[in-house]
N, C-alpha and C. Protein backbone atom coordinates (compact mmCIF):
# COMPACT_ATOMS: atom_id res chain seq x y z
N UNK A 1 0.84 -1.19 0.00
CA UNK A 1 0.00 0.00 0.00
C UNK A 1 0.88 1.24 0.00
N UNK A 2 0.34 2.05 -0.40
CA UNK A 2 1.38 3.49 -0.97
C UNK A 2 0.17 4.51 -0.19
N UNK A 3 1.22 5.26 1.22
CA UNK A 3 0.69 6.36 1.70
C UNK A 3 0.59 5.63 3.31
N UNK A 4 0.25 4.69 3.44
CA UNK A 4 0.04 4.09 4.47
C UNK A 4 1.10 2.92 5.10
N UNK A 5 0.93 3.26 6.77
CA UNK A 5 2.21 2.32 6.96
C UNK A 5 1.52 0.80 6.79
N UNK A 6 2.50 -0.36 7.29
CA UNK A 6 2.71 -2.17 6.80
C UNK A 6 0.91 -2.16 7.44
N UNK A 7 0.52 -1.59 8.05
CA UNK A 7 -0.88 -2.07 8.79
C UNK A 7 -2.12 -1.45 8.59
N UNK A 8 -1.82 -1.09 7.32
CA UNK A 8 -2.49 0.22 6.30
C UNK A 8 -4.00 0.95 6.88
N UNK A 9 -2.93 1.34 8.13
CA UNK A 9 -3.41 2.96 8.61
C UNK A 9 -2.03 3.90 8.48
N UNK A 10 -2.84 5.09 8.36
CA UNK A 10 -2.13 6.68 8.06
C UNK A 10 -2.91 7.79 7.86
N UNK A 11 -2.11 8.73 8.16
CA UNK A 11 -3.36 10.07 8.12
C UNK A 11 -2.75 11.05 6.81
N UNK A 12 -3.49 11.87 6.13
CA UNK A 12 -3.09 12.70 5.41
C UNK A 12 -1.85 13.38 5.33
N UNK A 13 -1.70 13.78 7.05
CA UNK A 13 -0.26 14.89 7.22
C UNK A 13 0.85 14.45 7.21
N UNK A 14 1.02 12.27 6.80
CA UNK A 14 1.63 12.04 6.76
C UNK A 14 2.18 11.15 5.42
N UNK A 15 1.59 12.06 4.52
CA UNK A 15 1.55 11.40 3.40
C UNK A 15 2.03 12.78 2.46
N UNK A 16 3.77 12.42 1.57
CA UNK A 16 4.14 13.86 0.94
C UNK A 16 3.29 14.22 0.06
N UNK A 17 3.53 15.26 -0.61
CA UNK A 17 2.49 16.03 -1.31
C UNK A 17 3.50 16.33 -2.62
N UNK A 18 3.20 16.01 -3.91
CA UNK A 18 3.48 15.78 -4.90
C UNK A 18 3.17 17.03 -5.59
N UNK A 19 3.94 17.50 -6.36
CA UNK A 19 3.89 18.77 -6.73
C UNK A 19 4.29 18.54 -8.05
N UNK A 20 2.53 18.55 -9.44
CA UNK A 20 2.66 18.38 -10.34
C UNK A 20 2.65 19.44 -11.47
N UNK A 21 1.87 20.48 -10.80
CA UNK A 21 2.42 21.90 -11.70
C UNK A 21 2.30 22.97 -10.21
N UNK A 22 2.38 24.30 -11.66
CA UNK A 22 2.45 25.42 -9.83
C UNK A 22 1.62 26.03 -9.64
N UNK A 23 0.40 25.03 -10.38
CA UNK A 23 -1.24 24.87 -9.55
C UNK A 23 -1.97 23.82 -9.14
N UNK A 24 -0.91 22.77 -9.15
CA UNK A 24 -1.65 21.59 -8.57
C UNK A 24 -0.58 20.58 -8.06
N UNK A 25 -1.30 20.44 -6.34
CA UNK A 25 -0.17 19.29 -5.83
C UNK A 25 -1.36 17.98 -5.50
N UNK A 26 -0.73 16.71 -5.01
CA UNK A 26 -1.64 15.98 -4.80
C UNK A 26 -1.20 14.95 -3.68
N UNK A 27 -1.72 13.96 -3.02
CA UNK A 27 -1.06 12.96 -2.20
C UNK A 27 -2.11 11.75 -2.76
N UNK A 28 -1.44 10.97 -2.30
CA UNK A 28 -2.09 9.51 -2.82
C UNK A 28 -1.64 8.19 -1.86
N UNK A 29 -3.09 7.64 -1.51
CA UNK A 29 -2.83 6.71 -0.52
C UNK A 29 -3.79 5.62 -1.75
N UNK A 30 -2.88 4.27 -1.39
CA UNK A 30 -3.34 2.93 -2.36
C UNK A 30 -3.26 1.94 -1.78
N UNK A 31 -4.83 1.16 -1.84
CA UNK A 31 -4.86 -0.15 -1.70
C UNK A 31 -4.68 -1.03 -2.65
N UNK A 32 -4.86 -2.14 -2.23
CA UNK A 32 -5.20 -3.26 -3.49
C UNK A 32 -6.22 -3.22 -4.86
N UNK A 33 -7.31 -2.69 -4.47
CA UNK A 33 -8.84 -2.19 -5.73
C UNK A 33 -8.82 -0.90 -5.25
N UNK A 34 -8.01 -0.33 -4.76
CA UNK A 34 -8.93 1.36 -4.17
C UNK A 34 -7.76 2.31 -3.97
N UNK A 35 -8.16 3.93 -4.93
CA UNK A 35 -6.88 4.59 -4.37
C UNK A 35 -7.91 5.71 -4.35
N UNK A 36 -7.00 6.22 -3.14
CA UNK A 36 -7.57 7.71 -2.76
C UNK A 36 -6.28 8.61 -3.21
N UNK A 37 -6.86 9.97 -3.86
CA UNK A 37 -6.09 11.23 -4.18
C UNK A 37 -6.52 12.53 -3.47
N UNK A 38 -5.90 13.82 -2.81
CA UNK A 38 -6.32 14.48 -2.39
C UNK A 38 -5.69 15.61 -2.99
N UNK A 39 -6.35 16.22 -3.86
CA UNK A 39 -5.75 17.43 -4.96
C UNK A 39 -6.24 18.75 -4.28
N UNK A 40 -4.91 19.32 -4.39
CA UNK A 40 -4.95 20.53 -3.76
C UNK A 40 -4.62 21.62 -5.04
N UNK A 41 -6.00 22.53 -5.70
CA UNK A 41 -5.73 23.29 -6.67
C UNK A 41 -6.29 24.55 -6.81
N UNK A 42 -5.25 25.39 -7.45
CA UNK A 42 -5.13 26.66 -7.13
C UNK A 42 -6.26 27.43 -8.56
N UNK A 43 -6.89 28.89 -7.96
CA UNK A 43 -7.83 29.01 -9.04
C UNK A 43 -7.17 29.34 -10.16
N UNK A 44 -7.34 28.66 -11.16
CA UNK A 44 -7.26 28.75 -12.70
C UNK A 44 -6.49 27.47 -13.12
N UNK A 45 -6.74 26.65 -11.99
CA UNK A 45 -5.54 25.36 -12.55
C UNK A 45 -6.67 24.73 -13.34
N UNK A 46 -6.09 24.26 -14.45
CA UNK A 46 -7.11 23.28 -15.10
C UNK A 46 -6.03 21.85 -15.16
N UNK A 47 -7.31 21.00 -15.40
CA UNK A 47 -6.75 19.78 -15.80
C UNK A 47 -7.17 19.30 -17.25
N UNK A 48 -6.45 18.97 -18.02
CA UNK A 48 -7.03 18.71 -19.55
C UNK A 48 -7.71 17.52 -19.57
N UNK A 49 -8.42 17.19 -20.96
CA UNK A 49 -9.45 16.95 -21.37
C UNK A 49 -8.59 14.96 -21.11
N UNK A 50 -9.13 14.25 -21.04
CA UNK A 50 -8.85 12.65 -20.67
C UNK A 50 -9.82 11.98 -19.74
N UNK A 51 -9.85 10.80 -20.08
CA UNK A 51 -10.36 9.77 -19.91
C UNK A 51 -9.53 8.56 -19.53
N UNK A 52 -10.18 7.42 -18.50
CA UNK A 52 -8.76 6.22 -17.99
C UNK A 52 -10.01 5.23 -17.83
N UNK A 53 -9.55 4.30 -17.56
CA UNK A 53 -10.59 2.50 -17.66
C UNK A 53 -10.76 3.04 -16.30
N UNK A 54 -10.20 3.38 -15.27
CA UNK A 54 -10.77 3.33 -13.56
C UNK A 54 -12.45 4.36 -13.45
N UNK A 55 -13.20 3.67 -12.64
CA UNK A 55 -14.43 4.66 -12.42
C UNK A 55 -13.73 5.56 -11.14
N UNK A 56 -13.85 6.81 -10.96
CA UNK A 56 -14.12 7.77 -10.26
C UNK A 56 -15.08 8.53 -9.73
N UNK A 57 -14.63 8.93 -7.93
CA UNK A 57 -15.97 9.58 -7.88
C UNK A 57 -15.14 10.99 -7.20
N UNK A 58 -15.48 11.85 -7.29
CA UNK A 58 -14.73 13.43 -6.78
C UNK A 58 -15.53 13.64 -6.06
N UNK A 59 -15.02 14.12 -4.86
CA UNK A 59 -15.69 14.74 -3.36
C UNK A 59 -14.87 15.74 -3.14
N UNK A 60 -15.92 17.07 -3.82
CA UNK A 60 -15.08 18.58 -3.23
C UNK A 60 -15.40 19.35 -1.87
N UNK A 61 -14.00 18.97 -1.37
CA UNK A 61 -14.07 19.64 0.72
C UNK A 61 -13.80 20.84 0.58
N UNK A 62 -13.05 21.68 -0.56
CA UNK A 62 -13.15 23.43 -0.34
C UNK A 62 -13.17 24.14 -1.64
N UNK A 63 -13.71 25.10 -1.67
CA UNK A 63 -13.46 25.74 -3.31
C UNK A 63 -14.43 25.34 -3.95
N UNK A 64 -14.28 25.57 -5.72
CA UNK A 64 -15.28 25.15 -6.57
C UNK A 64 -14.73 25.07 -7.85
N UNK A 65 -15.37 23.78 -8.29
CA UNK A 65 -14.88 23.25 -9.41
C UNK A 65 -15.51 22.80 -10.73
N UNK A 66 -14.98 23.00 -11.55
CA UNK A 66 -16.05 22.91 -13.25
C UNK A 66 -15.56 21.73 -13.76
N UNK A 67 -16.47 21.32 -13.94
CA UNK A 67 -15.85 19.66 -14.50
C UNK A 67 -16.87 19.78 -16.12
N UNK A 68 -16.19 19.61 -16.92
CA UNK A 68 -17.20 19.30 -18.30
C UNK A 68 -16.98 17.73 -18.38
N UNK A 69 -17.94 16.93 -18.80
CA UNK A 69 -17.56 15.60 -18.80
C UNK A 69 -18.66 15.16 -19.50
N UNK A 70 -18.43 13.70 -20.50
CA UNK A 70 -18.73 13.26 -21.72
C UNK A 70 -18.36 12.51 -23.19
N UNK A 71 -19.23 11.87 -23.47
CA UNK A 71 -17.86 11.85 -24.94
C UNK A 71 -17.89 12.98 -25.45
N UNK A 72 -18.73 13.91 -25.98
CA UNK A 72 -18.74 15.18 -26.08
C UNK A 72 -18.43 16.54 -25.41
N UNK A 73 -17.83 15.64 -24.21
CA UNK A 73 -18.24 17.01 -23.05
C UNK A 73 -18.92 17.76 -23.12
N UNK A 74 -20.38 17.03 -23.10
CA UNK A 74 -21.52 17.59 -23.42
C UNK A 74 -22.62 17.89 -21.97
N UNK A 75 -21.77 17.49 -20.93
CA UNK A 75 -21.91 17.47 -20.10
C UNK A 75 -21.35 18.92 -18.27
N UNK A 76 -22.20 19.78 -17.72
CA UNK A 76 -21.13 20.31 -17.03
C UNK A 76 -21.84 20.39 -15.32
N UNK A 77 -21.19 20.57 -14.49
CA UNK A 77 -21.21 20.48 -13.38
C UNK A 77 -20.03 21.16 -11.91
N UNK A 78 -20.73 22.36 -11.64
CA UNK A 78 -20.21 23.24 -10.87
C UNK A 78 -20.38 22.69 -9.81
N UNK A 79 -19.23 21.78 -8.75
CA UNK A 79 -19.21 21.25 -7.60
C UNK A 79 -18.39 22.28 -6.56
N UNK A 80 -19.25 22.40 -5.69
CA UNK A 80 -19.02 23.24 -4.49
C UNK A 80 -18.21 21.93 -3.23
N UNK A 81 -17.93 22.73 -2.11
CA UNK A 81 -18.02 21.41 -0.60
C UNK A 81 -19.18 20.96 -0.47
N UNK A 82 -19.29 19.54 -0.22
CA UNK A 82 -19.59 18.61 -0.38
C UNK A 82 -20.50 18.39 -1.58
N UNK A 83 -19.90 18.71 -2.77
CA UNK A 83 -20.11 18.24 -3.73
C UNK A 83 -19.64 16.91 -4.36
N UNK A 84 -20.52 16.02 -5.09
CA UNK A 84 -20.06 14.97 -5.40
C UNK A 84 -20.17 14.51 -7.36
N UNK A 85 -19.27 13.85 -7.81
CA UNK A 85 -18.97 13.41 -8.94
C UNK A 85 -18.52 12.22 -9.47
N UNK A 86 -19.91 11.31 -9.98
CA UNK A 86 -19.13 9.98 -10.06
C UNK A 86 -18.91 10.21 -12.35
N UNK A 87 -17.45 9.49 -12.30
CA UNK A 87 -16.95 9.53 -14.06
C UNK A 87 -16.95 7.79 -14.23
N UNK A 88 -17.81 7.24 -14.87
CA UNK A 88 -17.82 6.11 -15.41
C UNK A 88 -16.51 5.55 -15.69
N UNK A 89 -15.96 4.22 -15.78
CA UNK A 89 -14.69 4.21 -16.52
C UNK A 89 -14.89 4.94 -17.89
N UNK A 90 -13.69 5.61 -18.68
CA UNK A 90 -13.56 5.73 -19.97
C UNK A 90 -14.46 6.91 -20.47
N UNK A 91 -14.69 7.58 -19.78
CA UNK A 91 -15.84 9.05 -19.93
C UNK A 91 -14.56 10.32 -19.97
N UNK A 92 -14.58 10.81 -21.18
CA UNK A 92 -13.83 12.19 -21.31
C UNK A 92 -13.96 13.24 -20.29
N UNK A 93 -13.47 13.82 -19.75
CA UNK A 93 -13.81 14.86 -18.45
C UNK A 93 -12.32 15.76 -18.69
N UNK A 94 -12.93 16.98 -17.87
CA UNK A 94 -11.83 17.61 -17.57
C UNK A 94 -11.96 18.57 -16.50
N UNK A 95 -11.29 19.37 -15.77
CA UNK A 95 -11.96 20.52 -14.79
C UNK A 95 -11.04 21.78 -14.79
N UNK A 96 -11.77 22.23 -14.73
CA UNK A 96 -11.61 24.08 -14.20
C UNK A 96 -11.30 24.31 -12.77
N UNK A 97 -10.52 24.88 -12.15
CA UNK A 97 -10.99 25.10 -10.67
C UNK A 97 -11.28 26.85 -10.71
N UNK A 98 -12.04 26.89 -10.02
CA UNK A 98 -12.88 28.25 -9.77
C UNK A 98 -12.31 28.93 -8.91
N UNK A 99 -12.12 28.47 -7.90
CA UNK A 99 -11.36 29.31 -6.37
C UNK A 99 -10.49 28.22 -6.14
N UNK A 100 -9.62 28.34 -5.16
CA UNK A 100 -8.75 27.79 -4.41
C UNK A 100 -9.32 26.34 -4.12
N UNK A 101 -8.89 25.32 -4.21
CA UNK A 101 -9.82 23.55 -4.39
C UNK A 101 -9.34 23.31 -3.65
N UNK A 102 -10.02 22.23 -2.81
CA UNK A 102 -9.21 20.55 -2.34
C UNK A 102 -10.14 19.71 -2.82
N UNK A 103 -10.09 18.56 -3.47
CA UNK A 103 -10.88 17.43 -3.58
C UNK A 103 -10.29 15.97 -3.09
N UNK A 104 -11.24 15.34 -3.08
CA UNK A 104 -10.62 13.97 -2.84
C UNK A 104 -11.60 13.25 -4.01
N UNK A 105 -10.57 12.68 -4.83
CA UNK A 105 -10.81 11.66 -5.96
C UNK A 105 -10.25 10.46 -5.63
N UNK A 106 -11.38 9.41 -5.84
CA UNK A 106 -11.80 7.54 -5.35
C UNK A 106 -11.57 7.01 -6.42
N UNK A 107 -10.69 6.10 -6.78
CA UNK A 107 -10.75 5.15 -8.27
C UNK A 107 -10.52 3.87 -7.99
N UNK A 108 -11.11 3.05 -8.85
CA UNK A 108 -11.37 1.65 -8.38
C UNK A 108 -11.52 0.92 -9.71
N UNK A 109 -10.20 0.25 -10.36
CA UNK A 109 -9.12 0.01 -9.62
C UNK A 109 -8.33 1.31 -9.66
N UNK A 110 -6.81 0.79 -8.87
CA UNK A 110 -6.40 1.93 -8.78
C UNK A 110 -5.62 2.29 -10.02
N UNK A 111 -5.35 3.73 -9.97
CA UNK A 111 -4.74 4.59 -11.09
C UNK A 111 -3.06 4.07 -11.72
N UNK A 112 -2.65 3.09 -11.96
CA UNK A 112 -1.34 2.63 -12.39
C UNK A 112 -1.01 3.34 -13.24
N UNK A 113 -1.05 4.58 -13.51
CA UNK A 113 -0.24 5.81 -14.40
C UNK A 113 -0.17 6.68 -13.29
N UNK A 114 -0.29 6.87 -12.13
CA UNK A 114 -0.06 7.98 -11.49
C UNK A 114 1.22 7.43 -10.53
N UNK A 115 1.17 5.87 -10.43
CA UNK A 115 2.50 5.70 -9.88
C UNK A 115 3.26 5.66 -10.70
N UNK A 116 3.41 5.98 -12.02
CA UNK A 116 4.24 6.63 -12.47
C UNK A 116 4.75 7.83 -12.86
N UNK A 117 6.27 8.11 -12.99
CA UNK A 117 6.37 9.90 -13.50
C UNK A 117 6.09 10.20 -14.52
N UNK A 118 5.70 9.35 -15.61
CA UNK A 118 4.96 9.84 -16.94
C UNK A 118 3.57 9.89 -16.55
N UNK A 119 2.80 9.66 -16.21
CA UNK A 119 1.32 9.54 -15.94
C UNK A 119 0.75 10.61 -15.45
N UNK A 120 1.54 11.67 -16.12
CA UNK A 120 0.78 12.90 -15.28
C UNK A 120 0.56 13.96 -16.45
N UNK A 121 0.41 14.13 -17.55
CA UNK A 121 0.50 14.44 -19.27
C UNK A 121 -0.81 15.61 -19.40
N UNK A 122 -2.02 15.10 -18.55
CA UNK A 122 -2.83 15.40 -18.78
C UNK A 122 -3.10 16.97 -17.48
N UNK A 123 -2.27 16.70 -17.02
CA UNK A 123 -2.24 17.97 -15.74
C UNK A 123 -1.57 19.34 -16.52
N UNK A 124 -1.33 19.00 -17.25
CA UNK A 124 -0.40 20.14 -18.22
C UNK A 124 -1.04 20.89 -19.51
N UNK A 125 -2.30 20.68 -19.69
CA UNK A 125 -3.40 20.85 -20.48
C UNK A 125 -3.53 22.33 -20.70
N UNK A 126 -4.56 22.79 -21.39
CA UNK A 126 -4.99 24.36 -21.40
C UNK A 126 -6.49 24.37 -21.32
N UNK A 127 -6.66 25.44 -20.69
CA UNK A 127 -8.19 25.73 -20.84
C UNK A 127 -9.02 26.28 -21.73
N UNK A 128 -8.25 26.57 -22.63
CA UNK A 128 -8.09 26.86 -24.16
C UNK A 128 -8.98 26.08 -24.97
């Protein structure tokens, strides 16, 4: 498990914080079927347009966030705190952040491109 000690408990403050641009950091705790992410993003960070086989669900604890999502991104949804967002596997999405974010994003299985240092392509996007 990644984030958590051999007896997979751990708390947030002890889990580093990954710093993928210089509007978005993240931490990540992983089980066996289940990873939790806790994205910390600054207003105007976007994340570009992608899609992954894992289903997701986004739970926003501060700020506010624009998610377009779809095969068309025909789809949109302004999530506040305790706002919630489930993305099918394989559903195009992307988000806006509005104000200052934290979310916590659930994927099941877990994300095997984010434990890697290439797997992050899509954080580098435009809102363009």
């Amino acid at each position: 498990m990644t984030g958590l000690n051999e007896y997979g408990y751990g708390a947030w403050d002890g889990i580093e914080r990954e710093v993928l641009t210089g509007q978005i950091e993240r931490q990540v705790a992983t089980g066996d079927g289940l990873m939790m992410a806790k994205l910390f993003l600054k207003k105007g960070a976007f994340v570009g347009t992608h899609s992954h086989p894992n289903e997701q669900f986004t739970y926003v604890l501060e700020g506010r966030l624009l998610f377009r999502y779809g095969k068309q991104l025909q789809h949109e949804a302004v999530l506040g705190p305790g706002g919630i967002l489930h993305l099918p596997a394989n559903v195009p999405h992307n988000a806006l952040c509005l104000e200052d974010a934290v979310d916590l994003d659930i994927f099941t299985p877990p994300r095997a491109d984010w434990l890697t240092p290439d797997g992050n392509q899509y954080f580098f996007g435009s809102a363009a």
